[in-house]
Protein backbone atom coordinates (compact mmCIF):
# COMPACT_ATOMS: atom_id res chain seq x y z
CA UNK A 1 -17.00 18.80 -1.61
CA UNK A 2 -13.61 18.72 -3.21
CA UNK A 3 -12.87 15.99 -5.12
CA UNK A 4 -9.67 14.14 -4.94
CA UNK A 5 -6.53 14.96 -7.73
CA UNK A 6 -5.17 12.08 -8.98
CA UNK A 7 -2.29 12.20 -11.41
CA UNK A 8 -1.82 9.39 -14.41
CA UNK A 9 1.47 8.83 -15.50
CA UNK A 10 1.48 6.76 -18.61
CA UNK A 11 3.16 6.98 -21.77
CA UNK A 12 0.56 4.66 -24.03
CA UNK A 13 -1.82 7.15 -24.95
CA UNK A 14 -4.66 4.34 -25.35
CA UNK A 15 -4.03 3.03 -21.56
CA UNK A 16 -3.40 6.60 -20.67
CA UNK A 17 -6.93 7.68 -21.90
CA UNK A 18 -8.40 4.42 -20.26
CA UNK A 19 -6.95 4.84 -17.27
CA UNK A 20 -8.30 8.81 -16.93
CA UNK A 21 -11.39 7.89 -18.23
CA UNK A 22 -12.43 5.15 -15.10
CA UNK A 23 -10.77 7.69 -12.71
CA UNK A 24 -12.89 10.46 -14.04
CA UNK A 25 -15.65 8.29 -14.50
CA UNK A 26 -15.32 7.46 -10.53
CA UNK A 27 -15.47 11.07 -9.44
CA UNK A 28 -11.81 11.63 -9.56
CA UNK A 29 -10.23 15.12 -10.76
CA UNK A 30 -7.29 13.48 -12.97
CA UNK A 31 -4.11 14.88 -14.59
CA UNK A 32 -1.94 13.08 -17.38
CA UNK A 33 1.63 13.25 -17.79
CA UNK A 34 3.51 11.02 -20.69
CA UNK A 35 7.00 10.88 -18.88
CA UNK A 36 8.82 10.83 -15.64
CA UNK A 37 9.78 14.93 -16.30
CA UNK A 38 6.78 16.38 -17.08
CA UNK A 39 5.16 14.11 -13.39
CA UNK A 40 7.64 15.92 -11.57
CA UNK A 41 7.30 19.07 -13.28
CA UNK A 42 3.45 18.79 -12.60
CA UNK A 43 3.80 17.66 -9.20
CA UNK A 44 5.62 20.89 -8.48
CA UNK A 45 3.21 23.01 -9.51
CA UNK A 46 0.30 21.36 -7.87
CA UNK A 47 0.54 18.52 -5.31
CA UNK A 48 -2.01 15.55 -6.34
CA UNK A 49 -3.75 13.56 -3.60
CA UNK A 50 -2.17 10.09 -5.46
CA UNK A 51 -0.43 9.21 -8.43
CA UNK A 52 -1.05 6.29 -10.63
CA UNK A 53 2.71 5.33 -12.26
CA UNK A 54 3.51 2.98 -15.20
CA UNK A 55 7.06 1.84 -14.54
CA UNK A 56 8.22 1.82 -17.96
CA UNK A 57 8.24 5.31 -19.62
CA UNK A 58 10.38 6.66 -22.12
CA UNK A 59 12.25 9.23 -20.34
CA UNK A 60 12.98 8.40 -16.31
CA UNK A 61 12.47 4.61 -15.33
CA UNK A 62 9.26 4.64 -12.84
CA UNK A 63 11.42 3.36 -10.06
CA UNK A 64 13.35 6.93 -10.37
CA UNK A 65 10.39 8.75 -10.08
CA UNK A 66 9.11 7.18 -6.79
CA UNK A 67 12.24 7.88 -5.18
CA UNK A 68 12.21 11.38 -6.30
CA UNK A 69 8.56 12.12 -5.28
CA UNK A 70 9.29 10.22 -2.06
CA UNK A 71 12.24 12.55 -0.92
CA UNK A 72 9.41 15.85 -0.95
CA UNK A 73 5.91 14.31 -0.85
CA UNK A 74 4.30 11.55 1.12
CA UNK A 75 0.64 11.12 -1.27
CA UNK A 76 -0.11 7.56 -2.09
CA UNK A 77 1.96 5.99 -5.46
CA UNK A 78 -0.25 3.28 -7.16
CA UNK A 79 1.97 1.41 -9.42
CA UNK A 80 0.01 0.46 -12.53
CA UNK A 81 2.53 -1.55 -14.90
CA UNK A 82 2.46 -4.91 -17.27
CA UNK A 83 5.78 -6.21 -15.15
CA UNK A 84 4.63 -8.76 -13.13
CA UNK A 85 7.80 -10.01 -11.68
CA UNK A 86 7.58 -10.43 -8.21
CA UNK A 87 11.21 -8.35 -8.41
CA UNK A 88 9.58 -5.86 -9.68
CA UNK A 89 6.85 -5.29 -7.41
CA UNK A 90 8.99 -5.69 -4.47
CA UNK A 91 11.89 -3.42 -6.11
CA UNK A 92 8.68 -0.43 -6.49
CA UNK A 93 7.61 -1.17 -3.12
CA UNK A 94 11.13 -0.80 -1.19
CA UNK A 95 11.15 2.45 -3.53
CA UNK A 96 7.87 4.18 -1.97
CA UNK A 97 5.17 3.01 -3.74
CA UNK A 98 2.12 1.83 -1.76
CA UNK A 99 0.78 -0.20 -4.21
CA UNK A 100 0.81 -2.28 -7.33
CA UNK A 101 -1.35 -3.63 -9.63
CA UNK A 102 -0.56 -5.43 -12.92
CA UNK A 103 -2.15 -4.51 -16.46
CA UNK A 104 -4.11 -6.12 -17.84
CA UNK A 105 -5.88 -4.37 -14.50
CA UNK A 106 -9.56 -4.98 -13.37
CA UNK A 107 -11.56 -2.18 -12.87
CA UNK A 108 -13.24 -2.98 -9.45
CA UNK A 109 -9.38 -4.12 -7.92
CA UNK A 110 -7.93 -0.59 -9.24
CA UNK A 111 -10.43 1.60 -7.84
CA UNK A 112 -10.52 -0.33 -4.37
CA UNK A 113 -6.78 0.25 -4.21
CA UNK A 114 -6.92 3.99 -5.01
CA UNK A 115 -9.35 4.76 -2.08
CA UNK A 116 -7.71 2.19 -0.11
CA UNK A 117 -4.43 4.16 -0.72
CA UNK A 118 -6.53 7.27 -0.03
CA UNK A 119 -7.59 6.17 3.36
CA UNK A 120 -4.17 6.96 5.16
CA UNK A 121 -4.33 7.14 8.94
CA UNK A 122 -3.19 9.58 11.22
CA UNK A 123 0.60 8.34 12.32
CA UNK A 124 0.87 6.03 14.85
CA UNK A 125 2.83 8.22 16.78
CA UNK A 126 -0.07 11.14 16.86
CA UNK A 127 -1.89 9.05 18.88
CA UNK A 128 -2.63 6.46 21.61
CA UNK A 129 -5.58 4.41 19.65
CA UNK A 130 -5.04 3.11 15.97
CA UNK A 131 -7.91 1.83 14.26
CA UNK A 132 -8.48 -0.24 11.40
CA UNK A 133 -11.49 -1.47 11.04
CA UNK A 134 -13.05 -3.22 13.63
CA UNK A 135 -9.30 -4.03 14.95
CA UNK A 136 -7.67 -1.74 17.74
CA UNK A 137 -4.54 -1.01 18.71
CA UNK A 138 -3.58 0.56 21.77
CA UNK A 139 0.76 1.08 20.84
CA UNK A 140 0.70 2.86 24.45
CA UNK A 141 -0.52 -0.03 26.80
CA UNK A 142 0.70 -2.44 23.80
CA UNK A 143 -3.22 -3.90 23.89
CA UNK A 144 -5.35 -5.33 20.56
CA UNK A 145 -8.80 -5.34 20.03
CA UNK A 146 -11.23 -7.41 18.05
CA UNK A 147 -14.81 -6.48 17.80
CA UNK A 148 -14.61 -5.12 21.34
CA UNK A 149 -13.18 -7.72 22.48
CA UNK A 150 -9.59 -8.04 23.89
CA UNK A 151 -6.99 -10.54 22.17
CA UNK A 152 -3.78 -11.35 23.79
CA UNK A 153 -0.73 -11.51 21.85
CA UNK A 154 3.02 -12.24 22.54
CA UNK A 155 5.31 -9.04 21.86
CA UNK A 156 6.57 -10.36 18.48
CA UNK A 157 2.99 -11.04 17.35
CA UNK A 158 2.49 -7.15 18.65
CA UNK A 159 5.25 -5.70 16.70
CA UNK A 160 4.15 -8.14 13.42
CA UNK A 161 0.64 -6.34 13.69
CA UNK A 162 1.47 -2.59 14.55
CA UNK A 163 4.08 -2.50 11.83
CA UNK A 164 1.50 -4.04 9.50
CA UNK A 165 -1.01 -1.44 10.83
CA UNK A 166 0.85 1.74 10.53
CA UNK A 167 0.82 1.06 6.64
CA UNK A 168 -2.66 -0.29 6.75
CA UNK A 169 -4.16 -1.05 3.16
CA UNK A 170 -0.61 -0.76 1.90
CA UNK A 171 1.27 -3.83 0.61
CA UNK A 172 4.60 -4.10 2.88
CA UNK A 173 7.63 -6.26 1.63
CA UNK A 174 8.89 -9.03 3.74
CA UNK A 175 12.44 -7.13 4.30
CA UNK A 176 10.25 -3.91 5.58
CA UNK A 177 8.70 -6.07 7.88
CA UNK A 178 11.89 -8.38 9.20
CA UNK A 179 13.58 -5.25 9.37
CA UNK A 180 11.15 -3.41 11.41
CA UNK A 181 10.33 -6.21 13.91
CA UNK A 182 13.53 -8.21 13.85
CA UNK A 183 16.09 -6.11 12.62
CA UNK A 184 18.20 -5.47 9.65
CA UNK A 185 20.36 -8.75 10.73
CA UNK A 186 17.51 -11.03 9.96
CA UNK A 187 16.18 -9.23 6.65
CA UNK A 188 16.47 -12.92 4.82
CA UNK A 189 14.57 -15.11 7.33
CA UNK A 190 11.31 -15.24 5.63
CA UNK A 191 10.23 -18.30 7.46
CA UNK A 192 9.97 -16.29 11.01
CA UNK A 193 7.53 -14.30 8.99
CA UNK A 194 5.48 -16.79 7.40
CA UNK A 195 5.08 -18.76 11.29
CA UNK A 196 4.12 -15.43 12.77
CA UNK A 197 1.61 -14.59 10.05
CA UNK A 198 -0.10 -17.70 10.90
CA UNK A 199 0.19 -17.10 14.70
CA UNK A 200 -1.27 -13.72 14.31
CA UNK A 201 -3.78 -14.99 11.65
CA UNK A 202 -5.44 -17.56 14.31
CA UNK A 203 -5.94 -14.74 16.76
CA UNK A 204 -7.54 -11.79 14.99
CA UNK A 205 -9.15 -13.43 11.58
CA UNK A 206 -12.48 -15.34 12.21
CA UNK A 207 -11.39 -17.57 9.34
CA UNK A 208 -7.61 -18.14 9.68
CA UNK A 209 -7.52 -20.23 6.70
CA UNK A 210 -9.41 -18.16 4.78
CA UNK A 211 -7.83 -14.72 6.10
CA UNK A 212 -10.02 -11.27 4.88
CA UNK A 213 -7.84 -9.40 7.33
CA UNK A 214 -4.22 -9.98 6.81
CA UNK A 215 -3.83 -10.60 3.02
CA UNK A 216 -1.09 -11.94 1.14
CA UNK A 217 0.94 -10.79 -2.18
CA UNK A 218 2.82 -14.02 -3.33
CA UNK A 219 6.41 -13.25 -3.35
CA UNK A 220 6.40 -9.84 -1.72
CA UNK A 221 4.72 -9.22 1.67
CA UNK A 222 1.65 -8.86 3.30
CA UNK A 223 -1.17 -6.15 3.43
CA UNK A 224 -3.32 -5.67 6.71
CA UNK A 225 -6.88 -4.17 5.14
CA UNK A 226 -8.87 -1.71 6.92
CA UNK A 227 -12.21 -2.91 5.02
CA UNK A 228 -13.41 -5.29 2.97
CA UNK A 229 -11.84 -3.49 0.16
CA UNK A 230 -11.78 -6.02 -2.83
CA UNK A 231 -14.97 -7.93 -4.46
């Protein structure tokens, strides 16, 4: 079986070497790179399945290099970086990224993210059926699914979950989602977000105030998991 190429991008050599070492450790093929330049330079000459990014190297701001990857390749970007600003996150998120995870990081939460990220679905638009989990979507006959069993929703609360399932196990910012199911007028109005959230959350989680399904990132968006992905 082939194993899965991930690519470290980290210019602390200590992190760097910690970081390889749980990938490798996992099963994971890994290559290093020190700066933006030599990532893209590497990239070119042999496409990795993911890429885990520090923002903050010495040569081409992280941000940069997201954009640039984004413009040829469409692999999975796990942002691994000590800014925790919630502008930050979002800001690497509206760049490409489909992930990010603060340092210090926990093993168990970085290695659920990576083959979460790895799990990418066939496009929506490939097919009639989307599955996540135990959810399904039918985007044709604009039907949901839990456990079997049917669930009706209103076309808003439709549009909230299909956009949230097309990027399943990725976090998507609140603009990405206003944008895509309200339009780019309404980009601001968090609120109709967070009611709709907690519509959708009383008809497909078994818990809704405890939600396993639909999971929240404080100050950037929401994440729809495909599995119970974190411990």
């Amino acid at each position: 079986m082939n194993r899965s190429l991930l690519l470290v991008v980290e210019d602390d050599p200590e992190m760097r070497s910690v970081v390889s070492f749980t990938l490798r450790n996992y099963g994971y093929d890994v290559r290093e790179a020190a700066t933006g330049a030599e990532a893209l330079s590497q990239i070119q000459t042999r496409t990795p399945d993911a890429m885990v990014l520090d923002l903050g190297l010495p040569d081409i701001d992280g941000f940069v290099v997201t954009a640039c990857v984004r413009q040829e390749h469409e692999f999975p970007i796990i942002v691994l970086s000590a800014r925790g600003e919630e502008q930050h996150q979002v800001r690497a998120l509206d760049s490409g990224a489909n992930d990010y995870v603060t340092k210090p990081f926990r093993e168990g939460e970085l290695m659920a993210r990576i083959r979460a990220a790895l799990r990418r679905p066939v496009p929506v638009a490939e097919r009639r059926d989307l599955n996540v989990g135990d959810l399904r979507i039918d985007s044709t006959q604009r039907r949901v699914f839990v456990r079997g069993k049917e669930v009706t929703l209103t076309r808003t609360e439709f549009d909230l979950l299909d956009t949230l399932a097309r990027n399943a196990d990725r976090v998507v910012t609140h603009r990405q989602i206003l944008r895509a199911v309200w339009g780019a007028e309404h980009v601001d109005e968090v609120h109709y977000l967070r009611v709709y959230i907690k519509l959708l959350r009383t008809k497909i989680e078994q818990d809704p105030a405890h939600p396993t399904r639909i999971l929240t990132t404080l100050g950037v968006g929401y994440r729809l998991v495909s599995a119970e992905t974190l411990s």
